[in-house]
N, C-alpha and C. Protein backbone atom coordinates (compact mmCIF):
# COMPACT_ATOMS: atom_id res chain seq x y z
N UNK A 1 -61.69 -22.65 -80.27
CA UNK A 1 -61.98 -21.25 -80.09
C UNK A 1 -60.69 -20.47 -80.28
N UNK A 2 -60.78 -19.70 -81.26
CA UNK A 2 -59.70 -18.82 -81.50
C UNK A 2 -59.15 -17.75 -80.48
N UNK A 3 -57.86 -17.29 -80.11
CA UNK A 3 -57.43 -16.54 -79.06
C UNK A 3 -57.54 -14.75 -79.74
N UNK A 4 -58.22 -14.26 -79.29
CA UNK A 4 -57.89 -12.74 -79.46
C UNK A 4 -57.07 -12.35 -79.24
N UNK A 5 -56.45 -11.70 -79.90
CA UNK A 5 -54.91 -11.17 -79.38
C UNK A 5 -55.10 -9.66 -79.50
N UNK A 6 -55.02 -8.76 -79.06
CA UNK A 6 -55.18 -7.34 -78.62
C UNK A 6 -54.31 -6.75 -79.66
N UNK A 7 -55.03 -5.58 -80.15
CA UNK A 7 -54.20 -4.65 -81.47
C UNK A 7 -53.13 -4.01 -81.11
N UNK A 8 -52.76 -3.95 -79.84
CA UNK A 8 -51.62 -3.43 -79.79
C UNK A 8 -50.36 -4.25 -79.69
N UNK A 9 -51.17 -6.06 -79.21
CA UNK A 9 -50.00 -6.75 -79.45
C UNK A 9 -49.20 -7.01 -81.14
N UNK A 10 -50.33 -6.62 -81.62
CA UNK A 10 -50.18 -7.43 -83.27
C UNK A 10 -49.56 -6.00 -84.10
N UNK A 11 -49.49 -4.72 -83.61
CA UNK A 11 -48.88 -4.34 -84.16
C UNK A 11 -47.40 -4.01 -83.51
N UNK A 12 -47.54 -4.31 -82.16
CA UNK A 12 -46.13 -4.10 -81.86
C UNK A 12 -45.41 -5.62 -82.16
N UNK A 13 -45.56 -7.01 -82.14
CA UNK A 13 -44.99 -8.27 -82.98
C UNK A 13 -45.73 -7.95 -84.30
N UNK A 14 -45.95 -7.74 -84.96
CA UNK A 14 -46.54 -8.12 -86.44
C UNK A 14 -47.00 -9.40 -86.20
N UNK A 15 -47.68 -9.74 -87.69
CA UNK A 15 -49.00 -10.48 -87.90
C UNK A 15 -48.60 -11.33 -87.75
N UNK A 16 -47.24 -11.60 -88.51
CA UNK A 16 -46.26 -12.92 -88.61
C UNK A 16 -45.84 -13.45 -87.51
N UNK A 17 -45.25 -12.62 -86.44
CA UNK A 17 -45.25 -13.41 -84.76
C UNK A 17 -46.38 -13.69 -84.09
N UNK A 18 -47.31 -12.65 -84.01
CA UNK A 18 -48.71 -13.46 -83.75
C UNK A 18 -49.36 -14.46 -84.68
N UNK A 19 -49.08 -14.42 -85.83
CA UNK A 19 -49.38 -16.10 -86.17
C UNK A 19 -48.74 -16.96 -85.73
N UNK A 20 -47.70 -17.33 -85.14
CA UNK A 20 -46.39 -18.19 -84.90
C UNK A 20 -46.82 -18.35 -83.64
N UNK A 21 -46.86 -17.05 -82.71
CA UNK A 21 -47.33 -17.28 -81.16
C UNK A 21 -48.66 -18.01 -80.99
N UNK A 22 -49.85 -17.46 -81.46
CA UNK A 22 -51.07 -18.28 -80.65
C UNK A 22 -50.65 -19.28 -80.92
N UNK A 23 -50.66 -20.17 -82.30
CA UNK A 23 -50.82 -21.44 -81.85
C UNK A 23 -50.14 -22.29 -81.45
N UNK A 24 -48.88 -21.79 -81.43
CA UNK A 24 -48.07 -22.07 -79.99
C UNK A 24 -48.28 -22.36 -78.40
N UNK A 25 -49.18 -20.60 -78.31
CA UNK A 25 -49.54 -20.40 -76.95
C UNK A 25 -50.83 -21.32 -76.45
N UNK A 26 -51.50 -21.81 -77.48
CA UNK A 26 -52.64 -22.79 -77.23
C UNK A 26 -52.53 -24.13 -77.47
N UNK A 27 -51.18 -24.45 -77.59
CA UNK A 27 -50.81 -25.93 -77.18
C UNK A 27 -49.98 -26.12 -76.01
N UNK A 28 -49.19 -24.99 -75.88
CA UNK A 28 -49.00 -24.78 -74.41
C UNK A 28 -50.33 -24.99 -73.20
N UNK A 29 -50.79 -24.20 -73.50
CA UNK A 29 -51.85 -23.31 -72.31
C UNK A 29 -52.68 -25.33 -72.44
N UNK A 30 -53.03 -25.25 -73.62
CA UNK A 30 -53.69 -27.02 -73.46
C UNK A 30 -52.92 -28.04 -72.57
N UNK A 31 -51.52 -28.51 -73.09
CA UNK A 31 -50.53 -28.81 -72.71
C UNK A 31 -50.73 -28.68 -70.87
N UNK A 32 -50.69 -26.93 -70.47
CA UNK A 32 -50.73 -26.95 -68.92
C UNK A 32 -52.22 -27.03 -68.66
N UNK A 33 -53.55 -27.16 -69.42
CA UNK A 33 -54.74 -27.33 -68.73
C UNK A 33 -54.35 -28.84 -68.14
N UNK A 34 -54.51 -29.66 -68.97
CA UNK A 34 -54.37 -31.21 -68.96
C UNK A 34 -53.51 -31.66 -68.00
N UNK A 35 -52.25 -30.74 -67.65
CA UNK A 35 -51.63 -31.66 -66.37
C UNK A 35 -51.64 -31.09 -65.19
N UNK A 36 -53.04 -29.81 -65.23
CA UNK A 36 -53.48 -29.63 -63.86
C UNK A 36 -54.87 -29.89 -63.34
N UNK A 37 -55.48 -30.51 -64.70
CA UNK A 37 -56.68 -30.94 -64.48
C UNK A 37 -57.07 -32.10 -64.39
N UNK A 38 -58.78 -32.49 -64.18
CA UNK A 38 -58.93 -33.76 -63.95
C UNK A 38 -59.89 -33.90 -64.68
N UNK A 39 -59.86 -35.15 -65.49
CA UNK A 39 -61.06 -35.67 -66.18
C UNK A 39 -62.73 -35.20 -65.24
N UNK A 40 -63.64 -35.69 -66.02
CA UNK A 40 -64.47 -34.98 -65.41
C UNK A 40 -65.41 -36.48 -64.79
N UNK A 41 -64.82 -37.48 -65.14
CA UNK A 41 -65.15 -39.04 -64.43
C UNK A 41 -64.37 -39.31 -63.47
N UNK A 42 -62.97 -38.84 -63.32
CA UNK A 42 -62.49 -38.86 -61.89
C UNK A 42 -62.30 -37.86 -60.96
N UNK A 43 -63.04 -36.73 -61.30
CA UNK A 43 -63.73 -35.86 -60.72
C UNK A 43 -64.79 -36.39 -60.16
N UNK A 44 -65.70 -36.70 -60.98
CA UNK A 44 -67.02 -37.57 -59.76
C UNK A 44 -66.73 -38.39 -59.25
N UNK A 45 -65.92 -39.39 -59.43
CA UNK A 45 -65.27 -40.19 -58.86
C UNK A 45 -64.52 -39.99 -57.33
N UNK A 46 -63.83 -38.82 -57.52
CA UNK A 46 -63.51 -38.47 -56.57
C UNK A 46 -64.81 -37.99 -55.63
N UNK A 47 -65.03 -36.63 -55.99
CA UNK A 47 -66.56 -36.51 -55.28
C UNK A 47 -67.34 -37.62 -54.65
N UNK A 48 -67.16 -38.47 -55.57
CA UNK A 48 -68.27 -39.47 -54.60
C UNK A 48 -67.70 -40.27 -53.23
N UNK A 49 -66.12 -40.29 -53.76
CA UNK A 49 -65.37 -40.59 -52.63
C UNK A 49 -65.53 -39.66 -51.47
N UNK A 50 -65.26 -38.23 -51.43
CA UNK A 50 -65.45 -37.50 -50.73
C UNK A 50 -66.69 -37.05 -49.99
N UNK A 51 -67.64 -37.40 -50.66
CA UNK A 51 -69.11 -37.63 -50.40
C UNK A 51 -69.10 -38.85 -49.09
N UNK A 52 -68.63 -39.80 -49.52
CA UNK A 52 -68.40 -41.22 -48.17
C UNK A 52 -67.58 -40.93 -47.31
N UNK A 53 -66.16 -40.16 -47.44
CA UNK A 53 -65.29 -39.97 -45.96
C UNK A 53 -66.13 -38.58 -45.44
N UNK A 54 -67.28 -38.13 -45.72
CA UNK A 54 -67.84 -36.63 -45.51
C UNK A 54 -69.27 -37.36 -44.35
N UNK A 55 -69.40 -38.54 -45.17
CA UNK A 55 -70.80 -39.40 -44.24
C UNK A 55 -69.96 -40.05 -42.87
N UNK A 56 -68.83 -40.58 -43.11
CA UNK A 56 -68.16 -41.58 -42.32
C UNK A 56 -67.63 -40.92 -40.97
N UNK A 57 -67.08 -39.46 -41.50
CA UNK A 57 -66.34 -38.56 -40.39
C UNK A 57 -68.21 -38.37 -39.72
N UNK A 58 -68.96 -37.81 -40.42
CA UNK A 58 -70.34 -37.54 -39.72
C UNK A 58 -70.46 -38.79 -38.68
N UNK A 59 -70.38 -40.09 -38.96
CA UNK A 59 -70.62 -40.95 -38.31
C UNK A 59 -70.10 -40.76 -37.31
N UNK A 60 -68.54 -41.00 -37.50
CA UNK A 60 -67.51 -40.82 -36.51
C UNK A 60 -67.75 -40.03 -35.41
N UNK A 61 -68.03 -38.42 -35.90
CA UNK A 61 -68.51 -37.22 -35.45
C UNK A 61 -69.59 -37.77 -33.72
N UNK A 62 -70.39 -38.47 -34.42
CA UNK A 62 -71.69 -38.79 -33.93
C UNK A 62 -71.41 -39.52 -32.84
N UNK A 63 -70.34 -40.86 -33.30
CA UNK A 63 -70.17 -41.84 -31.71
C UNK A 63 -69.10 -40.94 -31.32
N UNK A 64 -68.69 -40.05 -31.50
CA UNK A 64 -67.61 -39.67 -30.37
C UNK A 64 -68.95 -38.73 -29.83
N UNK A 65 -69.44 -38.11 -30.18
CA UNK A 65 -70.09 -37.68 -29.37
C UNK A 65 -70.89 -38.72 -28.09
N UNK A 66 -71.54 -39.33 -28.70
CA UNK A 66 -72.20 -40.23 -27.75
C UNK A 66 -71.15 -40.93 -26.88
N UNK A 67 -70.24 -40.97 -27.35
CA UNK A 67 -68.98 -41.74 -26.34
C UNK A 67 -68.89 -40.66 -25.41
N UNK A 68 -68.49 -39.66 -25.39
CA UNK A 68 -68.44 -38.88 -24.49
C UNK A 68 -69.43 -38.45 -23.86
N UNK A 69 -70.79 -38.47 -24.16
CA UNK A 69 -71.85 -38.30 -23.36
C UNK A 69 -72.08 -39.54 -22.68
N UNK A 70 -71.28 -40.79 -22.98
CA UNK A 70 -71.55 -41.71 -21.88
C UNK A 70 -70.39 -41.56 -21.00
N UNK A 71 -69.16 -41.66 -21.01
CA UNK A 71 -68.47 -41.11 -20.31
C UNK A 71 -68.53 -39.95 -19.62
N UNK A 72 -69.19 -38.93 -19.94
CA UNK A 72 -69.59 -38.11 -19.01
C UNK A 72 -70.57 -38.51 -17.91
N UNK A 73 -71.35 -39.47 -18.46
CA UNK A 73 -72.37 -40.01 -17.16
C UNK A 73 -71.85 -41.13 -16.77
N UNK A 74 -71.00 -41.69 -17.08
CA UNK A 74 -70.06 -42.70 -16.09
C UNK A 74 -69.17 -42.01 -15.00
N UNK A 75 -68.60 -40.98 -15.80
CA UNK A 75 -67.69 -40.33 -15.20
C UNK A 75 -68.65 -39.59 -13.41
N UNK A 76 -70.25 -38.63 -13.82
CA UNK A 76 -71.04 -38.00 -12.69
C UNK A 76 -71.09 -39.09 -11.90
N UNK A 77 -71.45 -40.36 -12.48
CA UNK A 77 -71.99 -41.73 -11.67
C UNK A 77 -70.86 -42.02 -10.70
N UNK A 78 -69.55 -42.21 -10.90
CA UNK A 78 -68.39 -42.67 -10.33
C UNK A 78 -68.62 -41.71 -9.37
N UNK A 79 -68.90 -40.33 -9.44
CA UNK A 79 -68.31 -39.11 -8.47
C UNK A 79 -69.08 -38.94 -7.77
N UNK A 80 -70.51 -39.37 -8.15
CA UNK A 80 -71.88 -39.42 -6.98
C UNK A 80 -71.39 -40.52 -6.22
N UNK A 81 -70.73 -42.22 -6.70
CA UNK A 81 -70.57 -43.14 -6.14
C UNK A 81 -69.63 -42.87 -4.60
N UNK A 82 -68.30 -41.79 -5.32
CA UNK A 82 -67.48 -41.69 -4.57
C UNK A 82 -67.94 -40.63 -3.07
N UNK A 83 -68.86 -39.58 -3.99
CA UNK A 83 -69.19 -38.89 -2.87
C UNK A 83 -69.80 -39.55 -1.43
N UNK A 84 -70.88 -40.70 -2.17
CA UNK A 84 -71.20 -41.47 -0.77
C UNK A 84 -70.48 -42.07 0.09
N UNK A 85 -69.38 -42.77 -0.92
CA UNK A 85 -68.67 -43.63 0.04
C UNK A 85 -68.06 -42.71 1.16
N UNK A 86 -67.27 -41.20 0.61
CA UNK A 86 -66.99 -40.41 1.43
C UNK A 86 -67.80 -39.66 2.86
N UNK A 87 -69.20 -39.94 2.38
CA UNK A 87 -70.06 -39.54 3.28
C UNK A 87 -70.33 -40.64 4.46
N UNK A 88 -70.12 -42.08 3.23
CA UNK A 88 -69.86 -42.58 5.02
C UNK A 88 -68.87 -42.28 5.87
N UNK A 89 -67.69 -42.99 4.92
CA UNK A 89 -66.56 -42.50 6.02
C UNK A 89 -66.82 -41.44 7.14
N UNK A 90 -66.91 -40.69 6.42
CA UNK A 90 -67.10 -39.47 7.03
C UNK A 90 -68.08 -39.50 8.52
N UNK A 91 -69.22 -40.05 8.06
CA UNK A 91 -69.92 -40.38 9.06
C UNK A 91 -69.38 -41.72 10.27
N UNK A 92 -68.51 -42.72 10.05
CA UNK A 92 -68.02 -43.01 10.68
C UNK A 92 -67.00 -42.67 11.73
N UNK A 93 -66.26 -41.88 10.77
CA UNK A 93 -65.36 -41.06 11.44
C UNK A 93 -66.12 -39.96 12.91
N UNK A 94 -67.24 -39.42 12.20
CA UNK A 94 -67.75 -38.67 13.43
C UNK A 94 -68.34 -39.53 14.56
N UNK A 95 -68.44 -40.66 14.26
CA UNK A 95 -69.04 -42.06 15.12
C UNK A 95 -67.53 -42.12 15.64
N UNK A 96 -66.74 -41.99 15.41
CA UNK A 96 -65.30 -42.23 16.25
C UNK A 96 -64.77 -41.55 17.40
N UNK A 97 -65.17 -40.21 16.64
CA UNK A 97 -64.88 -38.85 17.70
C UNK A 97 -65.51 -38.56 18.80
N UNK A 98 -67.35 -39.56 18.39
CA UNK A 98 -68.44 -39.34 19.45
C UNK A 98 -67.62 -40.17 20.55
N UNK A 99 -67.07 -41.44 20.05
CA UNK A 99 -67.06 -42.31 21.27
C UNK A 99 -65.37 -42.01 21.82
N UNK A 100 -65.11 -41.19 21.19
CA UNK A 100 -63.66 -41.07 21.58
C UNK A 100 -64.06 -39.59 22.86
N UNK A 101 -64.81 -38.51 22.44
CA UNK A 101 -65.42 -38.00 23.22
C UNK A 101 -66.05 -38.54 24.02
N UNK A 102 -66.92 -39.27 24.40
CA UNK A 102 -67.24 -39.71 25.23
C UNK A 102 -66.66 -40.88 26.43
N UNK A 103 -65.05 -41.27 25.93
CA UNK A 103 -64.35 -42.33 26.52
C UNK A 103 -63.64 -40.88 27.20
N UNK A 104 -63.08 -40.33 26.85
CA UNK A 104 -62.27 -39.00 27.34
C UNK A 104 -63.04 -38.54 28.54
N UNK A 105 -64.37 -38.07 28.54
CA UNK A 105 -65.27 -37.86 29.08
C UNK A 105 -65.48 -38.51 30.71
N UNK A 106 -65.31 -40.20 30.34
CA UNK A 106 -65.36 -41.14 31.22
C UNK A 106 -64.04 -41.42 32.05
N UNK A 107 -63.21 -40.90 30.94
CA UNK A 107 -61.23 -40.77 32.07
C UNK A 107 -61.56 -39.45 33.19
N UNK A 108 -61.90 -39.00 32.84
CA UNK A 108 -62.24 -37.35 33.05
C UNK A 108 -62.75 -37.91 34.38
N UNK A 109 -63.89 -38.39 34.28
CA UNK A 109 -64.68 -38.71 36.13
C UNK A 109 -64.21 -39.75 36.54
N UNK A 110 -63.78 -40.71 35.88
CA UNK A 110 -62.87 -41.75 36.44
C UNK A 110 -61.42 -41.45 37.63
N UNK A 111 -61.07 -40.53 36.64
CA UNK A 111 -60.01 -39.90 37.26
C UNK A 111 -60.30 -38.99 38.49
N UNK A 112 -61.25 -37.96 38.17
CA UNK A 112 -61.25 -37.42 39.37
C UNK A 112 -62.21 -38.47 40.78
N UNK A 113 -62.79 -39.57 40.27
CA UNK A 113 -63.37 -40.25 41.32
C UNK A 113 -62.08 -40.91 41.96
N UNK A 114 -61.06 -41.67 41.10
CA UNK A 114 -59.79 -42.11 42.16
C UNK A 114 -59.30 -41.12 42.85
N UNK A 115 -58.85 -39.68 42.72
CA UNK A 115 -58.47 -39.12 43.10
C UNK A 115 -59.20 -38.52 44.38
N UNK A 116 -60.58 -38.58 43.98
CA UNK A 116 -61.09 -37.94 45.67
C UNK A 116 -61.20 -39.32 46.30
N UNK A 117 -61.12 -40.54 46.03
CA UNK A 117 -60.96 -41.58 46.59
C UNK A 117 -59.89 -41.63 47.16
N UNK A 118 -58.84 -41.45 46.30
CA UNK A 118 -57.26 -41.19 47.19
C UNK A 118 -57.30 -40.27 48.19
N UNK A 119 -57.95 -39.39 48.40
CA UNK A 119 -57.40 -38.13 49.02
C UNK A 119 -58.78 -38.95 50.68
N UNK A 120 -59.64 -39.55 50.15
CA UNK A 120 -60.46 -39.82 51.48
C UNK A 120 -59.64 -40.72 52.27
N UNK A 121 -59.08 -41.66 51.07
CA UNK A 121 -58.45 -42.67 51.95
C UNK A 121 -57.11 -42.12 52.47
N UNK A 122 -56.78 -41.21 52.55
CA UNK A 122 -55.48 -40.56 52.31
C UNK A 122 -56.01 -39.78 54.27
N UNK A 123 -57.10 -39.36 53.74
CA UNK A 123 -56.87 -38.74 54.83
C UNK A 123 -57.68 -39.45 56.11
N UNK A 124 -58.45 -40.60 56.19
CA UNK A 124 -58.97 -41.90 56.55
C UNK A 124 -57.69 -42.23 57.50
N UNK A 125 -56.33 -42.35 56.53
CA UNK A 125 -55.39 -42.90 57.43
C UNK A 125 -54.69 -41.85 58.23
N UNK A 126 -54.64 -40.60 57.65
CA UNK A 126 -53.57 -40.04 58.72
C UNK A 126 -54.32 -39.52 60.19
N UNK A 127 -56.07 -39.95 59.62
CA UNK A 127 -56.73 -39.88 61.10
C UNK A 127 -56.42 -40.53 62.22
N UNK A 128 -56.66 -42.08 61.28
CA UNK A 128 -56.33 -43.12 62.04
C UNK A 128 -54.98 -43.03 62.27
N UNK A 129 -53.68 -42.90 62.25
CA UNK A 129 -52.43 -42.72 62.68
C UNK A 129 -52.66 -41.55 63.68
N UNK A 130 -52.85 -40.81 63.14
CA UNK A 130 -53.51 -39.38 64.77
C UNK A 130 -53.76 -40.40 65.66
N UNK A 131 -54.78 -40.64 65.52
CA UNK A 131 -55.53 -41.41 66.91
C UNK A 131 -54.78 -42.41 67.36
N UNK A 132 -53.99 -42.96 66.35
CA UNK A 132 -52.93 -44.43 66.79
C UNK A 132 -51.88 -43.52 67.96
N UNK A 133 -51.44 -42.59 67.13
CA UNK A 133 -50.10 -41.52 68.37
C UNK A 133 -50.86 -41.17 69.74
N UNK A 134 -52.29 -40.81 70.26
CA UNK A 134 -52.72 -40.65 71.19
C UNK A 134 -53.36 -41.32 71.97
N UNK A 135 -53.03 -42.67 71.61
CA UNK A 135 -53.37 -43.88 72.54
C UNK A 135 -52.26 -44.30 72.86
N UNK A 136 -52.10 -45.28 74.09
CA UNK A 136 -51.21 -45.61 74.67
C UNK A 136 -51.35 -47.03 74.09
């Protein structure tokens, strides 16, 4: 296909440089198609390659997803697991406090039963010493 060259180029070079230039300029311009282009078999070639890392990443795409949707339900499962265990504890712990309250509870009247025990026997004897001073 022949290059048009515009009338104002051909009369400002004459006929004689535009004969000299195109076909110059179209072994050039060929010259740079060819070493920026690609056949049109390793073009599909390629394509078809790109067609398989386009299925493969899809794949990929796919188990990471599902990987992470199982890890996400490993992950709820662990945290439901943990929550119970915490709920026992927890519930043990208030099983600790009951009986720790209730041992406190038992110092509590323990204590004040020695103490009015002390104070009967306490005062038991200084009767009996009274009465010991007013006998002969």
């Amino acid at each position: 296909m022949p290059v048009a060259i515009p009338q104002v180029v051909r009369r400002a070079w004459g006929e004689e440089v535009v004969a000299e230039f195109v076909p110059w300029m179209e072994e050039r311009f060929h010259e740079i198609i060819l070493a920026k282009t690609v056949p049109r078999d390793e073009y599909r070639e390629v394509l078809s390659r790109l067609d398989s890392l386009e299925k493969d990443v899809s794949i990929i795409k796919e188990e990471q997803a599902r990987m992470r949707a199982e890890f996400r339900e490993d992950l709820g499962r662990l945290h439901r697991e943990m929550n119970e265990r915490f709920d026992r504890v927890n519930e043990r712990f208030d099983q600790m406090h009951a009986r720790f309250d209730e041992m406190y509870h038992q110092m509590v009247v323990q204590t004040r039963w020695l103490v009015g025990a002390l104070a009967v026997i306490g005062t038991v004897i200084s009767v009996l010493l009274a009465i010991a001073q007013f006998t002969p």
